[in-house]
C-alpha atoms as a PDB file:
ATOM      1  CA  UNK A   1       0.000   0.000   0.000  1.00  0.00           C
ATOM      2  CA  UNK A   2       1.720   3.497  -1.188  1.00  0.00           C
ATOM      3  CA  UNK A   3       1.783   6.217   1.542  1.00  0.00           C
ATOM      4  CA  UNK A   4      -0.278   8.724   1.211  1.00  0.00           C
ATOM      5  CA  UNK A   5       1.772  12.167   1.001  1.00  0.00           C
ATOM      6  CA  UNK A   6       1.534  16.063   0.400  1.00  0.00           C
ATOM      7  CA  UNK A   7       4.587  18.041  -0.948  1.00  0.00           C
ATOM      8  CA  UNK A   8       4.786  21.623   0.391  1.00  0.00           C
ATOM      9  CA  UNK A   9       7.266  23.744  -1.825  1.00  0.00           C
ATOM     10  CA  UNK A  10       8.995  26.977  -0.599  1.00  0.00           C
ATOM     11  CA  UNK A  11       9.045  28.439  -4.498  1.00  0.00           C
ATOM     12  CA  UNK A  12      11.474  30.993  -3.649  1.00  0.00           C
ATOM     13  CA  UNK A  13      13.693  28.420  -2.035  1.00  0.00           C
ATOM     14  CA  UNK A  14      13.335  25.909  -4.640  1.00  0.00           C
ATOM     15  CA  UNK A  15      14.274  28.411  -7.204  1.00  0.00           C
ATOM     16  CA  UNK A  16      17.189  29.914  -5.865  1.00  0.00           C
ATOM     17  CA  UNK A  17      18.644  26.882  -4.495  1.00  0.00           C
ATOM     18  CA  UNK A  18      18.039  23.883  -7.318  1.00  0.00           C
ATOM     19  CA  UNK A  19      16.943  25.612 -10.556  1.00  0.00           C
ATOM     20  CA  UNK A  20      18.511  29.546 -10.861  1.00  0.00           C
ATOM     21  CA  UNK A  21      21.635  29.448 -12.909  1.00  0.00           C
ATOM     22  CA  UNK A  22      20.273  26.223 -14.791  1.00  0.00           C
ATOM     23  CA  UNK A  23      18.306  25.088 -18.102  1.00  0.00           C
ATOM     24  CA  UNK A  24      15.639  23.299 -15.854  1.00  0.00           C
ATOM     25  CA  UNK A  25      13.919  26.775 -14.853  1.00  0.00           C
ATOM     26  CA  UNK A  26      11.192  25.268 -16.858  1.00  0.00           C
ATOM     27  CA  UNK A  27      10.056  22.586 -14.214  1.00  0.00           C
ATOM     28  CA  UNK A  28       7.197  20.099 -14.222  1.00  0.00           C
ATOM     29  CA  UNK A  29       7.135  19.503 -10.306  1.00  0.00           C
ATOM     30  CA  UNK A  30       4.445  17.103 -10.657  1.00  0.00           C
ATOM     31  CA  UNK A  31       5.962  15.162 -12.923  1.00  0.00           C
ATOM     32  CA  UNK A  32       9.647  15.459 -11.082  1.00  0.00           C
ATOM     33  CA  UNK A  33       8.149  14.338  -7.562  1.00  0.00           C
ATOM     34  CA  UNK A  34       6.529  11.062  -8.942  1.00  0.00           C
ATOM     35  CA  UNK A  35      10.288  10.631 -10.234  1.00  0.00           C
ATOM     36  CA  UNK A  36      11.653  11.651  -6.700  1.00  0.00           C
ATOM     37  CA  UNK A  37       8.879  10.001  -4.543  1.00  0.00           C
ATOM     38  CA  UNK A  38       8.143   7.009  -7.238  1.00  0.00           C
ATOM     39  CA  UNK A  39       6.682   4.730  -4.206  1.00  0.00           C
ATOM     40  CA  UNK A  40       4.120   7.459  -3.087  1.00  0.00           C
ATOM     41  CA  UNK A  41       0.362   8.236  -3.451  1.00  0.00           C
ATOM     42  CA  UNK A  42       1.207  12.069  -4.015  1.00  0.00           C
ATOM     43  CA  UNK A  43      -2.623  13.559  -3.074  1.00  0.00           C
ATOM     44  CA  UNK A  44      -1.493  17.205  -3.433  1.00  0.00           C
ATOM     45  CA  UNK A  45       1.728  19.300  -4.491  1.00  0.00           C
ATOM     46  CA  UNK A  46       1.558  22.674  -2.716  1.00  0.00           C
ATOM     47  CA  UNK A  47       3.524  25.271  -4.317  1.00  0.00           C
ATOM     48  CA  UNK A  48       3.966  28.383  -2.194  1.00  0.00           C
ATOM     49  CA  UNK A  49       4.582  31.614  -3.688  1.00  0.00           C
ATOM     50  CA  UNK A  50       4.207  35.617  -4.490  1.00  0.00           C
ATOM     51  CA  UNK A  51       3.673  37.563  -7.420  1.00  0.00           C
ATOM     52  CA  UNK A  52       7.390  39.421  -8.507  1.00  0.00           C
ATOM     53  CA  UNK A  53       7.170  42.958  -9.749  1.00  0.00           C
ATOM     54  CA  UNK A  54      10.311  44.402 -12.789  1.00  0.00           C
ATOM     55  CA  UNK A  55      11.771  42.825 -15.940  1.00  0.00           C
ATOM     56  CA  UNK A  56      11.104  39.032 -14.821  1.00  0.00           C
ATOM     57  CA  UNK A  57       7.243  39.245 -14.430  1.00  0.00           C
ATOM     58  CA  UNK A  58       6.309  37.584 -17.744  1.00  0.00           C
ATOM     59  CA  UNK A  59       8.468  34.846 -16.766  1.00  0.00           C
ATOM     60  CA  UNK A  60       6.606  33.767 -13.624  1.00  0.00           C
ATOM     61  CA  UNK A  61       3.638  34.496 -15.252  1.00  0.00           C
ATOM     62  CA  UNK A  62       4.465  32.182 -17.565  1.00  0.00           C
ATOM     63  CA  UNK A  63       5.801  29.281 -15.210  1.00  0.00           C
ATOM     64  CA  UNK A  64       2.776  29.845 -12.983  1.00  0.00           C
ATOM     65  CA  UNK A  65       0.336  29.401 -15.896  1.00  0.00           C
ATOM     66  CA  UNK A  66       2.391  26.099 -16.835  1.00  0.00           C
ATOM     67  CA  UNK A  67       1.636  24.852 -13.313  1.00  0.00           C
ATOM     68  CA  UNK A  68      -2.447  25.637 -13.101  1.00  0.00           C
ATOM     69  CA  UNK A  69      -2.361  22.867 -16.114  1.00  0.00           C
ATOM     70  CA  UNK A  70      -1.184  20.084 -13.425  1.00  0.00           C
ATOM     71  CA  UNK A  71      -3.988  18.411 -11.835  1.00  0.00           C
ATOM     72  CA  UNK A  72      -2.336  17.710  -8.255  1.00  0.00           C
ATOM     73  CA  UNK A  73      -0.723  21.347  -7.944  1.00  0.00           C
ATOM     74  CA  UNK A  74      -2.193  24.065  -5.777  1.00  0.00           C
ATOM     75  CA  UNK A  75      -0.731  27.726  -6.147  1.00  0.00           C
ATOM     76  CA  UNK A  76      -0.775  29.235  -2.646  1.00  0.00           C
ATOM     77  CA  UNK A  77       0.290  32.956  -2.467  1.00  0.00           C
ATOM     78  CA  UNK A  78       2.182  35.507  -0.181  1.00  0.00           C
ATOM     79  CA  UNK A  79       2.854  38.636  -0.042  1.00  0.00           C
ATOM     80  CA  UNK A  80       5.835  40.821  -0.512  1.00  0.00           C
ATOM     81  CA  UNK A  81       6.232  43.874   1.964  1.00  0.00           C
ATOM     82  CA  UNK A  82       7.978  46.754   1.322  1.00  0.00           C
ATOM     83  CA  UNK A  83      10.691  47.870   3.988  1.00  0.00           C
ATOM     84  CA  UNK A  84      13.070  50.960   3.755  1.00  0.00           C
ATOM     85  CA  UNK A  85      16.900  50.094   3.967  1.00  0.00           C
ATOM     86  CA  UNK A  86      18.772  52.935   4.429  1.00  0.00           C
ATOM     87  CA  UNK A  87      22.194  52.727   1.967  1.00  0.00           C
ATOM     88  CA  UNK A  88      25.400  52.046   3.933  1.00  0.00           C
ATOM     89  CA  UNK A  89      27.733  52.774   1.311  1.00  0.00           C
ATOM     90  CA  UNK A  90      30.450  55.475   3.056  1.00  0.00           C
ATOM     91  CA  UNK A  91      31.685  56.268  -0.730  1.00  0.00           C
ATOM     92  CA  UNK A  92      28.107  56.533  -2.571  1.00  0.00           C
ATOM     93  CA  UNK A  93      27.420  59.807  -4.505  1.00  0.00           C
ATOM     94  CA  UNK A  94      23.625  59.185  -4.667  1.00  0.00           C
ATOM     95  CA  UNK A  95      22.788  62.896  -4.315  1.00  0.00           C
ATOM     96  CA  UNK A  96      19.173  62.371  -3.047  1.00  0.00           C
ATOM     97  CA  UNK A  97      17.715  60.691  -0.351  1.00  0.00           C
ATOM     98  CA  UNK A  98      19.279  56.857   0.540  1.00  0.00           C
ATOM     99  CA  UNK A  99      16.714  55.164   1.985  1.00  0.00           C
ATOM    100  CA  UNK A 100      15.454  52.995  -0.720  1.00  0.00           C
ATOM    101  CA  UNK A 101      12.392  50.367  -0.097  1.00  0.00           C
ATOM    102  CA  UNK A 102      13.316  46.312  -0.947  1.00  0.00           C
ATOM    103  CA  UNK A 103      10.683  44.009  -1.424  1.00  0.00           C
ATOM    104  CA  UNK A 104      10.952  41.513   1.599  1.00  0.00           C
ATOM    105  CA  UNK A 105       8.362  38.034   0.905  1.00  0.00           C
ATOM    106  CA  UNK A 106       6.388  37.489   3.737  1.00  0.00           C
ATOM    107  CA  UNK A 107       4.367  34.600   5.250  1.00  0.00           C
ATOM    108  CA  UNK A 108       5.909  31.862   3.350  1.00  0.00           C
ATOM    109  CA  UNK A 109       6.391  29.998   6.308  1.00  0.00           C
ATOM    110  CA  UNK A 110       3.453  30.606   8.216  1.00  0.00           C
ATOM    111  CA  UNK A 111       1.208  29.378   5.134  1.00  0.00           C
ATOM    112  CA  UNK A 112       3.867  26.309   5.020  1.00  0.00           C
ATOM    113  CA  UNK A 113       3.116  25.720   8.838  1.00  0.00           C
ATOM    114  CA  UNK A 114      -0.861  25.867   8.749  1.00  0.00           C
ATOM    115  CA  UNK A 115      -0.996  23.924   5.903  1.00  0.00           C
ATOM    116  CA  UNK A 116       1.352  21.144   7.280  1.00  0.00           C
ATOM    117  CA  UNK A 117      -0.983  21.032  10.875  1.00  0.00           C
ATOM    118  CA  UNK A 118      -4.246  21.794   8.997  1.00  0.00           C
ATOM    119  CA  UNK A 119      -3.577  18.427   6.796  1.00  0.00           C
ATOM    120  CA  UNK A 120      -2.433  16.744   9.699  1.00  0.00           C
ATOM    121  CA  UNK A 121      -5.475  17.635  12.179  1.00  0.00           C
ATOM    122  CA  UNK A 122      -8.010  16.360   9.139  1.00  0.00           C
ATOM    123  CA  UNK A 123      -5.702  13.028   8.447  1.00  0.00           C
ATOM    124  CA  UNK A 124      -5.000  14.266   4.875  1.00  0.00           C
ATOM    125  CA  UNK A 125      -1.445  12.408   4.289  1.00  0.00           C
ATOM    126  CA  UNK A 126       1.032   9.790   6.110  1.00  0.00           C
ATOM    127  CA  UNK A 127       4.141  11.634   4.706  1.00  0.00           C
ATOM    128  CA  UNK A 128       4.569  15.654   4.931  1.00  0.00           C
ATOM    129  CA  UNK A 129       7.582  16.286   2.256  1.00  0.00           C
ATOM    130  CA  UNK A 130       8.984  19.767   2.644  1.00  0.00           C
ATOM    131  CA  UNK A 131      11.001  21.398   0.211  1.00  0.00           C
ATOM    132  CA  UNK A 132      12.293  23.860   2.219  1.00  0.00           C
ATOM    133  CA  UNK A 133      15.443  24.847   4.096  1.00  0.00           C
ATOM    134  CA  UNK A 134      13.609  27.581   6.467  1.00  0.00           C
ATOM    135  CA  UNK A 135      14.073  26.658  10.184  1.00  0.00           C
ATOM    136  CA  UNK A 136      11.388  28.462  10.841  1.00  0.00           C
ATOM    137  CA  UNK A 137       9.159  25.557   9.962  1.00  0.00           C
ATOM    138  CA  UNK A 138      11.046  23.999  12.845  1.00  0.00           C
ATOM    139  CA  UNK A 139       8.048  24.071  15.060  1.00  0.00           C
ATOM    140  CA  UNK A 140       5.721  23.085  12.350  1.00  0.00           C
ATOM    141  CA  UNK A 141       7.040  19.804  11.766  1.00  0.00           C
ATOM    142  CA  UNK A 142       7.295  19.091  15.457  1.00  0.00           C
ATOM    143  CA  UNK A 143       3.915  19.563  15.703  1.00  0.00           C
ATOM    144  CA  UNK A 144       2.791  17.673  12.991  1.00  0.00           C
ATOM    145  CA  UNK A 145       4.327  14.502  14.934  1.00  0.00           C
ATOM    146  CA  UNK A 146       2.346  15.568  18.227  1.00  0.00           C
ATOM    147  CA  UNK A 147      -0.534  15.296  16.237  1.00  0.00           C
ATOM    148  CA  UNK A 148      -0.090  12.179  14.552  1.00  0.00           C
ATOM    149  CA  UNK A 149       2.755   9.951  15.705  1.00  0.00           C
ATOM    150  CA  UNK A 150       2.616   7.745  13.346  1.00  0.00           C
ATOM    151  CA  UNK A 151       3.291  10.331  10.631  1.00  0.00           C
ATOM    152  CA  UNK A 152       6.607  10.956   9.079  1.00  0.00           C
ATOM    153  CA  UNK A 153       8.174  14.617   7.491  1.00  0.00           C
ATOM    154  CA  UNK A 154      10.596  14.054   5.125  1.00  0.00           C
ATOM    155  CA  UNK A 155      12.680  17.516   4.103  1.00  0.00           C
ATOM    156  CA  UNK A 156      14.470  18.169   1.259  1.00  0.00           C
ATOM    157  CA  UNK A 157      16.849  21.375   1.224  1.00  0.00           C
ATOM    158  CA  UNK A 158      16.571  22.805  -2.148  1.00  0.00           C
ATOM    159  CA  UNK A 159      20.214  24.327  -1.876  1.00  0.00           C
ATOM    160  CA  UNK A 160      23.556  23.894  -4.599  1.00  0.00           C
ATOM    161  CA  UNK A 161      25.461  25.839  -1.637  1.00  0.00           C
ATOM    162  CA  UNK A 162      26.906  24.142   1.407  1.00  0.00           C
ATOM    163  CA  UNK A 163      26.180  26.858   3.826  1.00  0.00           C
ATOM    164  CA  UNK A 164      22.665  27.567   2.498  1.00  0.00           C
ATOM    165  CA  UNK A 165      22.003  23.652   2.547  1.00  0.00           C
ATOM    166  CA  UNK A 166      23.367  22.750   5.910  1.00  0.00           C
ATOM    167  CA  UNK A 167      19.603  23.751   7.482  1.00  0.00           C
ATOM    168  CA  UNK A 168      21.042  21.762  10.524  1.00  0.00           C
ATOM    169  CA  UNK A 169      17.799  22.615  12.500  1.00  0.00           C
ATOM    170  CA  UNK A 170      15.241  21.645  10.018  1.00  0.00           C
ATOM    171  CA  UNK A 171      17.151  18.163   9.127  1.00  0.00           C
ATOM    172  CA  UNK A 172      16.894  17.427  12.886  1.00  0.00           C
ATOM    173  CA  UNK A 173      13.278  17.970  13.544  1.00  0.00           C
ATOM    174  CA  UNK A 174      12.688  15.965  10.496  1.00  0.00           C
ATOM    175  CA  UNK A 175      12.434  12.035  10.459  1.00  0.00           C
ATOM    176  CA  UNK A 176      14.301  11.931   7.079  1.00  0.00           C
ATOM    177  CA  UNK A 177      16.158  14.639   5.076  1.00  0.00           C
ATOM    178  CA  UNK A 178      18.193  14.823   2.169  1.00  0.00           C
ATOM    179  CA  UNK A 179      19.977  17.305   0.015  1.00  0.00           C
ATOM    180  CA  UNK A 180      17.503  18.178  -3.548  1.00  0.00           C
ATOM    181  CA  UNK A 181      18.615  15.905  -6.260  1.00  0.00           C
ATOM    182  CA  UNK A 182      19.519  17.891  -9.420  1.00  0.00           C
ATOM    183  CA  UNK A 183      19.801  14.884 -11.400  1.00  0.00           C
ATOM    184  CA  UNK A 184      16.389  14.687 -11.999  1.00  0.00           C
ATOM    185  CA  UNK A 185      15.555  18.217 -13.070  1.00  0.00           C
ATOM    186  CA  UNK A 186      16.159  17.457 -16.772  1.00  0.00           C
ATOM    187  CA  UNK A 187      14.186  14.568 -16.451  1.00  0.00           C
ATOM    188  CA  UNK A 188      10.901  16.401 -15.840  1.00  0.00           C
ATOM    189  CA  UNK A 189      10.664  19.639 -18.140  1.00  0.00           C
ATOM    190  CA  UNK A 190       7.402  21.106 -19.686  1.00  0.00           C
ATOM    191  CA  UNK A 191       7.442  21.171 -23.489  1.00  0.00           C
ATOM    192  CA  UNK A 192       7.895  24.535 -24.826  1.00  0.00           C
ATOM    193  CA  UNK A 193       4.690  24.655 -25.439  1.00  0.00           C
ATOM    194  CA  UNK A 194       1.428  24.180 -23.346  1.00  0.00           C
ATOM    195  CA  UNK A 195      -2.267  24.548 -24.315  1.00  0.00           C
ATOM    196  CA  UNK A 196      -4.142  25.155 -21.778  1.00  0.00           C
ATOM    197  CA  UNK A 197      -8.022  23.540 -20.889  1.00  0.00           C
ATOM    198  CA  UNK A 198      -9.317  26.811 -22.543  1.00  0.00           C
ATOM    199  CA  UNK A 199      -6.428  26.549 -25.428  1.00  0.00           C
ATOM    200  CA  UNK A 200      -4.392  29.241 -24.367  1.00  0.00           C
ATOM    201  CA  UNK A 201      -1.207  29.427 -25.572  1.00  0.00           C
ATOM    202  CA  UNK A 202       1.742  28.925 -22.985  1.00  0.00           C
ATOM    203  CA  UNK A 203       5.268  29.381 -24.091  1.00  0.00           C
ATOM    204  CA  UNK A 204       8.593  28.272 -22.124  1.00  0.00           C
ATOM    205  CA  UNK A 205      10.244  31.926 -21.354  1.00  0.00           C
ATOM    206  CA  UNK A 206      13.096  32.605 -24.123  1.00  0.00           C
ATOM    207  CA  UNK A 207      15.834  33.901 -21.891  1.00  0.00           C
ATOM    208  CA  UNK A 208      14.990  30.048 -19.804  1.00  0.00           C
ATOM    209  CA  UNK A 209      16.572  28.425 -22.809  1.00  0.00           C
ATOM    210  CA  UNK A 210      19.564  26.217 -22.629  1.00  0.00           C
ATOM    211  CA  UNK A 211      23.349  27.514 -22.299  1.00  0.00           C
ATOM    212  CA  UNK A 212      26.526  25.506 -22.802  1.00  0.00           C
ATOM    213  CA  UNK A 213      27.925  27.000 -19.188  1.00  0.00           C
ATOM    214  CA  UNK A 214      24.809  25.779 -17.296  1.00  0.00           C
ATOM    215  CA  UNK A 215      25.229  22.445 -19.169  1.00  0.00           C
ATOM    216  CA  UNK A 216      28.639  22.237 -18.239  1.00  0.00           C
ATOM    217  CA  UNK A 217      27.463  22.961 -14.243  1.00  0.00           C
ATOM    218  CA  UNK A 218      24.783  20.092 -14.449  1.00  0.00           C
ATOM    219  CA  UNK A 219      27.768  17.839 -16.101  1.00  0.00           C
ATOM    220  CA  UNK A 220      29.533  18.576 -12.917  1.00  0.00           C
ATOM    221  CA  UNK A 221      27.098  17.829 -10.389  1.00  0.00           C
ATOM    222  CA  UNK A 222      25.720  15.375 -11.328  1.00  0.00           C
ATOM    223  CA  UNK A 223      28.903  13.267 -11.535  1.00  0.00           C
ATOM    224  CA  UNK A 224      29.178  14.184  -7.533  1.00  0.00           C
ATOM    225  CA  UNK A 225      25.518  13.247  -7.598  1.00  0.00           C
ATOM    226  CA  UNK A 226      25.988  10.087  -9.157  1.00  0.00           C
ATOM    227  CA  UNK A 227      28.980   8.756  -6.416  1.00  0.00           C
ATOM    228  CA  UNK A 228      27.094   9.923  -4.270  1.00  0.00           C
ATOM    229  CA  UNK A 229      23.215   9.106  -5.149  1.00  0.00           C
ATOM    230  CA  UNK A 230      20.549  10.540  -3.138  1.00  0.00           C
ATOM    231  CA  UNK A 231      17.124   9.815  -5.350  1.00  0.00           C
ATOM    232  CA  UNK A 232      15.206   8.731  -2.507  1.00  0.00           C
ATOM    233  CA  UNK A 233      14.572   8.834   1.318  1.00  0.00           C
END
């Protein structure tokens, strides 16, 4: 009998830490977790996020309409708060006023964490897979196994660095936690073209194409990946 399990992605997180920098920008997450978690009932793949704002709008646009056309996935959204950071540069010439506001996402993991205890109050899963590598879903998962012991939360850190992916906190609290495989990514791409239910047109983002430097990176890591294989948990 397959487990029953919900996949909670940090988008930001997964972004900057597996797929930035790479060809696979383009990812079907659906289709890469049944790869990942191939002995799984996957009921739902919940894929939190916030609308960006500047030159790479059309891009998420784009990616986000590519993931409505998955049956399991379900968009959750944030928000992103403005906050005014004063400019600490002793040699800047800026002539006017320094204090400049920077977007700052907010609630990403508070939606994570009610999610996570909401599905395990109403008995929604047996496995709670976080892609995440935010300790501050620390107390979440702890509380997920107070409510149902015989649960299990399975992290994976979403992270190509070694100090963002050490998450020592959030690998502890878990009952299994691995590193993101990147092996995989190329493995589960959209075309580069969708049609929607209504037959809209969705197109893969041009400046997401493919580059011989990021193939050369993927050629790289997944050698390590392949001494060192970490498909599954």
């Amino acid at each position: 009998m397959c487990n029953r399990s919900v996949i909670y992605i940090d988008g930001f997180n997964l972004y900057y830490g597996a797929v930035k920098n790479t060809p696979w920008k383009w990812l079907n997450i659906e289709k890469y977790f049944s790869l990942l978690r191939q002995d799984d009932d996957i009921k739902t793949i919940k894929y939190f996020t916030a609308k960006i704002e500047g030159s790479h709008k059309s891009n998420q646009e784009a990616y986000l309409k590519a993931l409505y056309t998955l049956d399991t996935v379900q968009i959750i959204y944030r928000l992103f708060k403005y906050k005014p950071v004063k400019c600490l540069v002793r040699d800047c010439t800026y002539p006017k006023c320094r204090i400049f506001n920077i977007p700052e996402e907010k609630r990403t993991d508070v939606n994570i964490a009610v999610h996570m205890i909401t599905d395990a109050m109403q008995n929604r899963c047996d496995r709670f897979v976080v892609i995440s590598g935010d300790s501050d879903l620390v107390p979440a998962v702890r509380a997920v196994k107070l409510i149902n012991n015989d649960s299990k939360v399975i992290v994976y850190i979403p992270a190509n660095n070694k100090v963002r992916g050490a998450a020592v906190e959030l690998r502890k609290a878990s009952d299994r936690h691995r590193t993101l495989p990147n092996n995989l990514l190329s493995k589960a791409q959209f075309p580069k073209i969708i049609i929607d239910s209504n037959g809209t047109v969705i197109e893969k983002p041009s400046s997401w194409g493919e580059c011989i430097t990021c193939f050369v990176n993927l050629a790289v890591k997944n050698i390590f990946l392949h001494l060192h294989p970490l498909i599954s948990v």
